[in-house]
Protein backbone atom coordinates (compact mmCIF):
# COMPACT_ATOMS: atom_id res chain seq x y z
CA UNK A 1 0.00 0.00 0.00
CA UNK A 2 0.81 3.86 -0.40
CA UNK A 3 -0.13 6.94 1.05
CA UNK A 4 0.69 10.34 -0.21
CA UNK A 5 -0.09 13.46 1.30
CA UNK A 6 1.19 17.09 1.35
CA UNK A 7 3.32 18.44 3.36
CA UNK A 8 4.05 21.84 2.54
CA UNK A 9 7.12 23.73 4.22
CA UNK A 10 7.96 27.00 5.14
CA UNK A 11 11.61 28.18 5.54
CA UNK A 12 13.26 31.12 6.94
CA UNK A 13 16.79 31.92 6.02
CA UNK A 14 18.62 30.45 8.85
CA UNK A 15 16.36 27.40 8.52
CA UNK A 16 16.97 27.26 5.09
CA UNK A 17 20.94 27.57 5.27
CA UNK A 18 20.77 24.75 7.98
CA UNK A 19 18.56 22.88 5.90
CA UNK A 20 21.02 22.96 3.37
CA UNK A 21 24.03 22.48 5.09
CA UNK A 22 22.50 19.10 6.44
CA UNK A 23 22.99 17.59 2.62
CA UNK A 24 25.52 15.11 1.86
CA UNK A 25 26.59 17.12 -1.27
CA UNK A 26 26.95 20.43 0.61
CA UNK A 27 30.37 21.92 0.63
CA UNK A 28 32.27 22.45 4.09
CA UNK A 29 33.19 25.67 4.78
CA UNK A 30 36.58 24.88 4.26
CA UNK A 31 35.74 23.59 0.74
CA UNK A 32 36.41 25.88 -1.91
CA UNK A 33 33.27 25.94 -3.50
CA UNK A 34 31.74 26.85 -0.38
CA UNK A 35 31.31 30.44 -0.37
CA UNK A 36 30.38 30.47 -4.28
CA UNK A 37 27.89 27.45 -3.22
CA UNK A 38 26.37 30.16 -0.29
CA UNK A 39 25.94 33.20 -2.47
CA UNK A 40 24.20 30.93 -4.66
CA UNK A 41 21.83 29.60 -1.88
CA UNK A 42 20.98 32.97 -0.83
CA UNK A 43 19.90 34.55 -4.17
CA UNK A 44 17.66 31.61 -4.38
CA UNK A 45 16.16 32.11 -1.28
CA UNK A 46 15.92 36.10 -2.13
CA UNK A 47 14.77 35.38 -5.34
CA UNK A 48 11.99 32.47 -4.56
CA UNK A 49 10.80 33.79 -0.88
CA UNK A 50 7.73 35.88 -0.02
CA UNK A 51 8.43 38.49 3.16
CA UNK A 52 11.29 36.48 4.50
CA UNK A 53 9.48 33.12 4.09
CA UNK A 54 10.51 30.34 1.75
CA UNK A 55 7.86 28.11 1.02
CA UNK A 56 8.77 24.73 -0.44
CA UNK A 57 5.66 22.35 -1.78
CA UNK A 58 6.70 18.87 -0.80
CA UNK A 59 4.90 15.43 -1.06
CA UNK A 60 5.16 12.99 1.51
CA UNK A 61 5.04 8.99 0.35
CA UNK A 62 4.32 5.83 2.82
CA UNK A 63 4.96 2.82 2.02
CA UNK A 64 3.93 -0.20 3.73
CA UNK A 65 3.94 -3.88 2.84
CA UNK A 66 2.86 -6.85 4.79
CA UNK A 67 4.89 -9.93 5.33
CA UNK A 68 3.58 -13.20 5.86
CA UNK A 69 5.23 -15.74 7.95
């Protein structure tokens, strides 16, 4: 069986950096990349959020299977 349902988020920029920096991909801030990487981040979020509010549109999925002994 699956469920979906939506589960809409709402970021604010601190939330969102922290968000971000909890990916596996995100650079460390002793990476090079990594200040290009948070300029980036930010005119995303400046660019995409409504007064000071990001607000992501996500879809939750559950799966669930029975097993039979």
């Amino acid at each position: 069986m699956t469920w979906e349902f939506p589960n809409p988020m709402e970021y604010t920029r601190e939330n969102w950096l922290a968000y971000i920096a909890s990916q596996d991909d995100c650079p460390l801030p002793t990476d090079p990349g990594y200040d290009a990487h948070i300029a980036a981040i930010n005119e995303a979020f400046d660019r995409d959020s409504v007064n000071g509010l990001l607000h992501v549109d996500r879809i939750t999925k559950i799966y669930c299977e029975r097993i039979e002994r």
